[in-house]
N, C-alpha and C. Protein backbone atom coordinates (compact mmCIF):
# COMPACT_ATOMS: atom_id res chain seq x y z
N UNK A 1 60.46 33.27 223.57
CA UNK A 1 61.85 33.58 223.77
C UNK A 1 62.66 33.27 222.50
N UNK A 2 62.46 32.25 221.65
CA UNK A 2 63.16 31.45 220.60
C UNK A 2 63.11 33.04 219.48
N UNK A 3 61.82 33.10 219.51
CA UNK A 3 61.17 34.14 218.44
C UNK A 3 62.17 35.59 218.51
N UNK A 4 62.73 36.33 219.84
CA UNK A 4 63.12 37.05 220.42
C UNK A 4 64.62 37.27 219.84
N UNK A 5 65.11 35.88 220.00
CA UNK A 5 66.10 35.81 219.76
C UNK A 5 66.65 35.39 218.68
N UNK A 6 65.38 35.04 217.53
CA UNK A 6 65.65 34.90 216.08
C UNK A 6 65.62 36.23 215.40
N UNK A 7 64.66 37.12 216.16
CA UNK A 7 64.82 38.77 215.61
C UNK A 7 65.93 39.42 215.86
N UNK A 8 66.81 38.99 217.22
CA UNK A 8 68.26 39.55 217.46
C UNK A 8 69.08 39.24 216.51
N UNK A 9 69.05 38.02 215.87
CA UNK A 9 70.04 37.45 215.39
C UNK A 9 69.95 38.00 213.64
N UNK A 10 68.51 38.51 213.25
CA UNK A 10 68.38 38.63 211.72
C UNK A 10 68.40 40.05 212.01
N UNK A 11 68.74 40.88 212.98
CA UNK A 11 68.75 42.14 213.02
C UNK A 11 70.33 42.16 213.07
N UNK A 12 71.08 41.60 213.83
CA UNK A 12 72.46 41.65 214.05
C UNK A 12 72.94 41.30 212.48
N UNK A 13 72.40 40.49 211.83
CA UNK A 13 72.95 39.51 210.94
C UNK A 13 72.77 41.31 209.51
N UNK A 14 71.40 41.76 209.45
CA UNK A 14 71.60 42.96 209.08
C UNK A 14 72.25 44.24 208.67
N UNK A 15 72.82 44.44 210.07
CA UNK A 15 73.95 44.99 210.53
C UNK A 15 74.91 44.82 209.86
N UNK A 16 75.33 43.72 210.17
CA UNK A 16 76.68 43.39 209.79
C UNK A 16 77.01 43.37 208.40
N UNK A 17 75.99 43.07 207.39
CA UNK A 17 75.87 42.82 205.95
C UNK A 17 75.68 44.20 205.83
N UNK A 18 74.83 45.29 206.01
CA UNK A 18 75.24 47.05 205.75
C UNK A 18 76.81 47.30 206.11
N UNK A 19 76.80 47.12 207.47
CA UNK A 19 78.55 47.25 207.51
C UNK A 19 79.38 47.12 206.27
N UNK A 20 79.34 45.67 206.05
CA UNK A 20 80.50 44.88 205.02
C UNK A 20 80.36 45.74 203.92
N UNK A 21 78.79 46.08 203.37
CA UNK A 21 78.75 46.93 202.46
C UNK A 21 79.40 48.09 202.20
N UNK A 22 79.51 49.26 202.83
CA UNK A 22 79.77 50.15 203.35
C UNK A 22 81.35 50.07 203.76
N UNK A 23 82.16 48.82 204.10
CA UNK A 23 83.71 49.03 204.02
C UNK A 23 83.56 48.46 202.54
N UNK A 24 82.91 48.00 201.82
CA UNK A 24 83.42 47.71 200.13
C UNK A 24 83.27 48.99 199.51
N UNK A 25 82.72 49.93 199.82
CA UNK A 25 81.99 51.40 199.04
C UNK A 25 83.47 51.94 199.32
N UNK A 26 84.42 51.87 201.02
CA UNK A 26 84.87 52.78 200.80
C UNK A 26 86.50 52.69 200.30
N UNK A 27 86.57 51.38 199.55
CA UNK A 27 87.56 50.88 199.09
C UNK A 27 88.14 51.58 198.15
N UNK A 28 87.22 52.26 197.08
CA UNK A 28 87.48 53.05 196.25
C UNK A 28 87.56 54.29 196.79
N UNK A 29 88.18 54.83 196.21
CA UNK A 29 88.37 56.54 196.60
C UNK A 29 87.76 57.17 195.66
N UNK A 30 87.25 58.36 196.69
CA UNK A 30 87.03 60.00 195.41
C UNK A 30 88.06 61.24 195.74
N UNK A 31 87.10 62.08 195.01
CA UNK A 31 87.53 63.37 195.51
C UNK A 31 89.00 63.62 194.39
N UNK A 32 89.31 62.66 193.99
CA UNK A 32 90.63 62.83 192.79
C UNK A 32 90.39 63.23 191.84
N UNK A 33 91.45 64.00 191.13
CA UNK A 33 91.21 63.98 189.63
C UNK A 33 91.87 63.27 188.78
N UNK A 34 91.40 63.33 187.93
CA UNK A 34 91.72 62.19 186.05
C UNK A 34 93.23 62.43 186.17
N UNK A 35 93.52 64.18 185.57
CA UNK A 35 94.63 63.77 185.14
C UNK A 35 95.88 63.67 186.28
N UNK A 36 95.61 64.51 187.59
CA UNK A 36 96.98 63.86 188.64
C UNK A 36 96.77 62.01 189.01
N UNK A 37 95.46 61.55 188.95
CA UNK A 37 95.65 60.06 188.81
C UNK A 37 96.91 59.93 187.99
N UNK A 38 96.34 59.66 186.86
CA UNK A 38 97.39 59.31 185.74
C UNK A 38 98.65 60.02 186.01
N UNK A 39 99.14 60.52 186.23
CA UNK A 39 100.16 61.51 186.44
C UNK A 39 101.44 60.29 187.70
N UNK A 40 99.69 60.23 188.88
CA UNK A 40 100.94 59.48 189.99
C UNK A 40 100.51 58.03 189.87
N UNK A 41 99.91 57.60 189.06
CA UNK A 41 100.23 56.30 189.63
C UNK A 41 100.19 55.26 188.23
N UNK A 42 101.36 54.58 188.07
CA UNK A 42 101.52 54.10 186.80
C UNK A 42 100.30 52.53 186.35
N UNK A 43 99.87 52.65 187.31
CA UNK A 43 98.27 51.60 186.89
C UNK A 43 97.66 52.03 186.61
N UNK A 44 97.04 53.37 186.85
CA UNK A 44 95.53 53.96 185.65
C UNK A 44 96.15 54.22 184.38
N UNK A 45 97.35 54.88 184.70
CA UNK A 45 98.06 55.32 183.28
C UNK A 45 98.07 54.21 182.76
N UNK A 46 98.83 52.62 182.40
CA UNK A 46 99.17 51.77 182.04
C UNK A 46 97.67 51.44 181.43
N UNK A 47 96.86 51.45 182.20
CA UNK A 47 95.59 50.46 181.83
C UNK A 47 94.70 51.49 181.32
N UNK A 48 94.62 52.65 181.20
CA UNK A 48 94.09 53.53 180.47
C UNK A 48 94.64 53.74 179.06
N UNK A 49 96.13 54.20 179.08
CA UNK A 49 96.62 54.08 177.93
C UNK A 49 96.37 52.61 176.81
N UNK A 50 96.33 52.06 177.39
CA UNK A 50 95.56 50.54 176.92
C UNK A 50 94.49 50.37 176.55
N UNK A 51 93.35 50.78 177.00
CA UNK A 51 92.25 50.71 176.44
C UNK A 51 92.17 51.50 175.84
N UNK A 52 92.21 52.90 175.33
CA UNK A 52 92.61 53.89 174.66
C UNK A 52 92.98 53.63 173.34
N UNK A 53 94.49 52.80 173.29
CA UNK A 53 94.48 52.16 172.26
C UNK A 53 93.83 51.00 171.60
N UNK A 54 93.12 49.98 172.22
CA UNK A 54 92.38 49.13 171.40
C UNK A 54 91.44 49.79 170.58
N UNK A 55 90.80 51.41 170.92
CA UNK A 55 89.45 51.90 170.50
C UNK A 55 89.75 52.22 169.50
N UNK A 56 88.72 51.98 167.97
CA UNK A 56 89.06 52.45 166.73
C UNK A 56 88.86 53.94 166.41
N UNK A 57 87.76 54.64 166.94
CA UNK A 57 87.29 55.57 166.53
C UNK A 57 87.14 56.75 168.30
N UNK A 58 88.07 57.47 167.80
CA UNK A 58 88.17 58.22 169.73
C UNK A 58 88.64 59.78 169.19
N UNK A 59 87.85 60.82 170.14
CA UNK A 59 88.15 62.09 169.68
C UNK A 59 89.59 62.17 170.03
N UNK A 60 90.38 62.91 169.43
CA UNK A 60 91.88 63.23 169.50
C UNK A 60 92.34 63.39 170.62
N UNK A 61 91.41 64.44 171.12
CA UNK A 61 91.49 64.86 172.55
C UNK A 61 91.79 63.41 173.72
N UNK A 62 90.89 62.80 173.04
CA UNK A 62 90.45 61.82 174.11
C UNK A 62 91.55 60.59 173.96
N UNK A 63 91.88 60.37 172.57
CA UNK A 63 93.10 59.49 172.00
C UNK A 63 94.53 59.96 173.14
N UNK A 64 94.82 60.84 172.47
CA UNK A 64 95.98 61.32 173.38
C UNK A 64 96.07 61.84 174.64
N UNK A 65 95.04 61.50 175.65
CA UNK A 65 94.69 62.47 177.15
C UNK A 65 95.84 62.02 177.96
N UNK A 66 96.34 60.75 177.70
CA UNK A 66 97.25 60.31 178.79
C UNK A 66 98.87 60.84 178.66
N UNK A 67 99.14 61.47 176.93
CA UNK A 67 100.66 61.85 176.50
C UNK A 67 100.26 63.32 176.79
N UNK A 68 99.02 63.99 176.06
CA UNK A 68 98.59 65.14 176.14
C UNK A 68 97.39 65.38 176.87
N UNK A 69 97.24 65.57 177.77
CA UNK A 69 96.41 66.20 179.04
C UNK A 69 96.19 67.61 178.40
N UNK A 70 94.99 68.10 177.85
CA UNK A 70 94.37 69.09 177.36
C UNK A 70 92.37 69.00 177.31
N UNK A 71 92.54 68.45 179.06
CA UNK A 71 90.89 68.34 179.03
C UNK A 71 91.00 68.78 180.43
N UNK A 72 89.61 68.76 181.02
CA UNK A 72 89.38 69.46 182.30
C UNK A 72 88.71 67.77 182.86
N UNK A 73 88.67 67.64 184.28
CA UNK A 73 88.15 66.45 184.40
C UNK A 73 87.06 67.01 186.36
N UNK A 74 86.54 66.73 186.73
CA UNK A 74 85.74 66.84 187.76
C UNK A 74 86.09 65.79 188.94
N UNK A 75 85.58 66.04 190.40
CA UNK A 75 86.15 65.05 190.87
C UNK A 75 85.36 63.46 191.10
N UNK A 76 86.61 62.59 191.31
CA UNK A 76 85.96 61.36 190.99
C UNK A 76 84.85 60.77 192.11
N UNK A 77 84.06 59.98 192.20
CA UNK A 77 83.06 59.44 192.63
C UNK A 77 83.15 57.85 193.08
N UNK A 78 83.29 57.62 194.10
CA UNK A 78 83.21 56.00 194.59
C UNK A 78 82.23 55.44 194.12
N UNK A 79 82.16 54.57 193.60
CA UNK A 79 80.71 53.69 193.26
C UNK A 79 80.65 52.70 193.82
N UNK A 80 79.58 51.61 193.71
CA UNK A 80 79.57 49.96 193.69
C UNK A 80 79.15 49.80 192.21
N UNK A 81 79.82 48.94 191.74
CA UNK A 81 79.22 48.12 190.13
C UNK A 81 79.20 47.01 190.54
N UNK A 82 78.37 46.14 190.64
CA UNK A 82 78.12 44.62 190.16
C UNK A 82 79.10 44.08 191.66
N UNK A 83 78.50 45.07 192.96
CA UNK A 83 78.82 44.68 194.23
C UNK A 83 80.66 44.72 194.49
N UNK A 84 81.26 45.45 193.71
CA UNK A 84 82.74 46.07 193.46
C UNK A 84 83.07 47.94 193.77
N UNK A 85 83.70 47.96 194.25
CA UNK A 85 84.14 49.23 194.52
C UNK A 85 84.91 49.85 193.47
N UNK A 86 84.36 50.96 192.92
CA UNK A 86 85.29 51.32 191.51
C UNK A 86 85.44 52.78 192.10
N UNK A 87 85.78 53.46 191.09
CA UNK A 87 85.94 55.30 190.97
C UNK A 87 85.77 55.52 189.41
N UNK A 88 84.65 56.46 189.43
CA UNK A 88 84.52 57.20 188.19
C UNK A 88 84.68 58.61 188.34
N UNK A 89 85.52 58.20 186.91
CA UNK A 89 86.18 60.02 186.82
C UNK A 89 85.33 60.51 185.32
N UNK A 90 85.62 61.76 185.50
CA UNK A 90 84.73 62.60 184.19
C UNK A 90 85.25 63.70 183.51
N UNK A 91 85.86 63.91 181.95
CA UNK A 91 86.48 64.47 181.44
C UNK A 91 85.74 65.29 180.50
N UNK A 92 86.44 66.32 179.71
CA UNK A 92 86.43 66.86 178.62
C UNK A 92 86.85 68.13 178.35
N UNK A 93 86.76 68.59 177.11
CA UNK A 93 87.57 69.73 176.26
C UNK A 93 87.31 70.19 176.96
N UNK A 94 88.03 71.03 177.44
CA UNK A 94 87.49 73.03 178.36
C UNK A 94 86.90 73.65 177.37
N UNK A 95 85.67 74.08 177.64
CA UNK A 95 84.67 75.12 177.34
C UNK A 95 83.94 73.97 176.05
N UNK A 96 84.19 73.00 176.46
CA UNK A 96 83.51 71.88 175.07
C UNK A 96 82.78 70.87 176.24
N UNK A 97 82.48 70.78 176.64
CA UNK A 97 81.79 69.51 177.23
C UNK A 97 80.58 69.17 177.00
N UNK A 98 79.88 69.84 176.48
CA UNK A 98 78.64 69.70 175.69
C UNK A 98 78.66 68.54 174.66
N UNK A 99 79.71 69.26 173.83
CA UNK A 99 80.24 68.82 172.52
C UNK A 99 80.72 67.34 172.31
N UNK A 100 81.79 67.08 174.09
CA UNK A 100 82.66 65.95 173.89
C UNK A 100 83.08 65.56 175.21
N UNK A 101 82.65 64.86 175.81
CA UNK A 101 83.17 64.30 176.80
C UNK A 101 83.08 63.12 177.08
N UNK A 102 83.55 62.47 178.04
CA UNK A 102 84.02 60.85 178.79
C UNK A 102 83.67 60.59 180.23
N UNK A 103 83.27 58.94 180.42
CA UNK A 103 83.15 59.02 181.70
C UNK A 103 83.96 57.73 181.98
N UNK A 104 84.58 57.36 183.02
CA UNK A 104 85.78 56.36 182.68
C UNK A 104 85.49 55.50 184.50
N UNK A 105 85.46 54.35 184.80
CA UNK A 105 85.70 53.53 185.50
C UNK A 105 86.71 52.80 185.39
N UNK A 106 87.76 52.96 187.22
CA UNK A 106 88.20 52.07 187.19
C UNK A 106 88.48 51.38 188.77
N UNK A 107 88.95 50.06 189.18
CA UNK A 107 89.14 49.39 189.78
C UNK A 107 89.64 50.23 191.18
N UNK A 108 89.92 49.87 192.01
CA UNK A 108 90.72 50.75 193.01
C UNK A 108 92.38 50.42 192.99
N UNK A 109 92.46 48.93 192.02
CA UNK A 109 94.26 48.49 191.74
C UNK A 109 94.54 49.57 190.60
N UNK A 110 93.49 50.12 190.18
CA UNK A 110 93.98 51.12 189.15
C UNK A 110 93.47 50.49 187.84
N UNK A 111 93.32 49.38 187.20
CA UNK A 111 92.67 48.72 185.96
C UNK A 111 91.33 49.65 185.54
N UNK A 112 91.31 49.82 184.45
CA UNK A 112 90.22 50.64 183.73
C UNK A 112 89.15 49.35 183.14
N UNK A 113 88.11 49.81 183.94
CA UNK A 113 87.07 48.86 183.51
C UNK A 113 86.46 49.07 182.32
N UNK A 114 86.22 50.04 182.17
CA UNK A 114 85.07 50.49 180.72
C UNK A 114 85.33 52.69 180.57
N UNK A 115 84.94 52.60 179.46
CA UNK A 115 85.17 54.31 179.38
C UNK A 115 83.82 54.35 178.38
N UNK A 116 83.22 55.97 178.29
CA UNK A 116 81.91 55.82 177.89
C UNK A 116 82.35 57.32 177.19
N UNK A 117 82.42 57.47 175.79
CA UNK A 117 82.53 58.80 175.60
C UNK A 117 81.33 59.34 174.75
N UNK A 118 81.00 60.89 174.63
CA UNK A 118 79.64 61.34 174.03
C UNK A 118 80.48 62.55 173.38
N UNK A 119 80.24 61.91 172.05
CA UNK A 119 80.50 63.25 171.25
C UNK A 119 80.09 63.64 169.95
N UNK A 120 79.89 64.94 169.54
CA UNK A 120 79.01 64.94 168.71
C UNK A 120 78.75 64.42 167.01
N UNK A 121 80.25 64.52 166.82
CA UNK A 121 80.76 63.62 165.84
C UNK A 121 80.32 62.23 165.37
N UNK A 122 81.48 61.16 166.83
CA UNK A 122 81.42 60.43 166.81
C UNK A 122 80.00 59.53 167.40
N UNK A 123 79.38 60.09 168.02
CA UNK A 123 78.17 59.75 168.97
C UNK A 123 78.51 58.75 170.03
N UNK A 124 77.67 58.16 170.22
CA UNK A 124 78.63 57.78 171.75
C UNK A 124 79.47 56.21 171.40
N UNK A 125 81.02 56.36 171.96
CA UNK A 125 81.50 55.48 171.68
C UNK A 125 81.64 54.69 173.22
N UNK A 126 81.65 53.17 173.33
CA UNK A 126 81.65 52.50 174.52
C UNK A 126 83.31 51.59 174.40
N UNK A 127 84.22 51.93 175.03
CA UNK A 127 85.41 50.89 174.95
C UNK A 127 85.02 49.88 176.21
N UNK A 128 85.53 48.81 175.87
CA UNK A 128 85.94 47.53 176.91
C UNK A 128 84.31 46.73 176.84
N UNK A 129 84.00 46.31 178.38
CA UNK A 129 83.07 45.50 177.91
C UNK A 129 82.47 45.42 179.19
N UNK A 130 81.81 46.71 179.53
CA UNK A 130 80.82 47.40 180.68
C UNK A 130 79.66 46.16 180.85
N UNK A 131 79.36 46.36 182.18
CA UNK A 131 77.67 45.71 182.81
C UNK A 131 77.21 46.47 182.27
N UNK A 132 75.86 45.74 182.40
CA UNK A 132 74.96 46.74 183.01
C UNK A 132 74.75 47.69 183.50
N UNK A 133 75.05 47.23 184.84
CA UNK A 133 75.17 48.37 185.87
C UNK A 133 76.89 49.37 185.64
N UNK A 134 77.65 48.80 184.86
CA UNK A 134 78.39 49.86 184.51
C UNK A 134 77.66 50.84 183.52
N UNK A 135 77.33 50.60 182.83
CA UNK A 135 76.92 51.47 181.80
C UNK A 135 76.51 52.49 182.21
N UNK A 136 75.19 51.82 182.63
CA UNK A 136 74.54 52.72 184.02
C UNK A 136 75.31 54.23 184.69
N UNK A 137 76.46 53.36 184.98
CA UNK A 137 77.41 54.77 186.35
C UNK A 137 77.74 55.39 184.65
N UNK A 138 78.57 54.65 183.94
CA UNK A 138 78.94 55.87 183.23
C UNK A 138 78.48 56.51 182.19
N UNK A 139 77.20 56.61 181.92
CA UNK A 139 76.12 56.86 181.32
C UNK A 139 75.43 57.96 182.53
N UNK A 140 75.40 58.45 183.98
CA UNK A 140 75.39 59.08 184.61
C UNK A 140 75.87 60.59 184.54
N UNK A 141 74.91 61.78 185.26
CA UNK A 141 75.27 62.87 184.64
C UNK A 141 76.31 63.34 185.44
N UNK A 142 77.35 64.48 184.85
CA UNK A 142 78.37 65.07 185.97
C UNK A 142 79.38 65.20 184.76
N UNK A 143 80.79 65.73 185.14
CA UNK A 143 81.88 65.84 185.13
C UNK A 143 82.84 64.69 186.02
């Protein structure tokens, strides 16, 4: 009986830890794009425009995306990083994405965790100061 009811309890206990998981996944949102983010809500803008500027070396495009919006972006993706609920979004030149594009994480308060850009120029530049397992998501293929 003891046995019975130690399997109820590590099965329940299971449960509940997928659950918890699964409301942290859906903390973050998708389905958005880059630039109406930035557009409505003055925390990606703020904290994007910010990291943006610390970076020394950033395609133009990519320098100015937040004053000048002249990229195409795909829709964003809920993740977990490092057991955190983020959203990654995915940019670049129209009809260039081969050439030059970005993949950008951020928080669900809107804070930009890390941005990952690939371009042919510059080769790939990394701003902020990504996991592992960030790298990972934005090192991931897509728009």
């Amino acid at each position: 009986m003891q046995i019975k009811s130690l399997i109820v309890t590590v099965v329940a206990l299971m449960l509940c830890l997928g659950l918890a998981s699964t409301v942290t996944a859906e903390e973050a949102k998708s389905g958005r794009f880059l630039h109406e983010v930035i557009a409505s809500s003055p925390a990606h803008q703020t904290s994007l425009r910010d990291m943006l500027r610390s970076a020394r070396s950033l395609p133009p495009w990519a320098r100015n995306m937040v004053t000048t919006p002249r990229y195409v972006s795909g829709a964003s993706r809920a993740v977990t990083v490092d057991g955190q609920p983020m959203e990654l979004f995915g940019a670049c030149v129209a009809k260039q994405c081969e050439e030059s594009r970005l993949r950008v994480l951020f928080t669900p308060q809107g804070k930009t965790v890390a941005l990952r850009i690939v371009d042919l120029k510059l080769g790939v530049v990394v701003v902020g100061q990504p996991s592992e397992a960030a790298l990972i998501e934005l090192a991931s293929p897509g728009l």
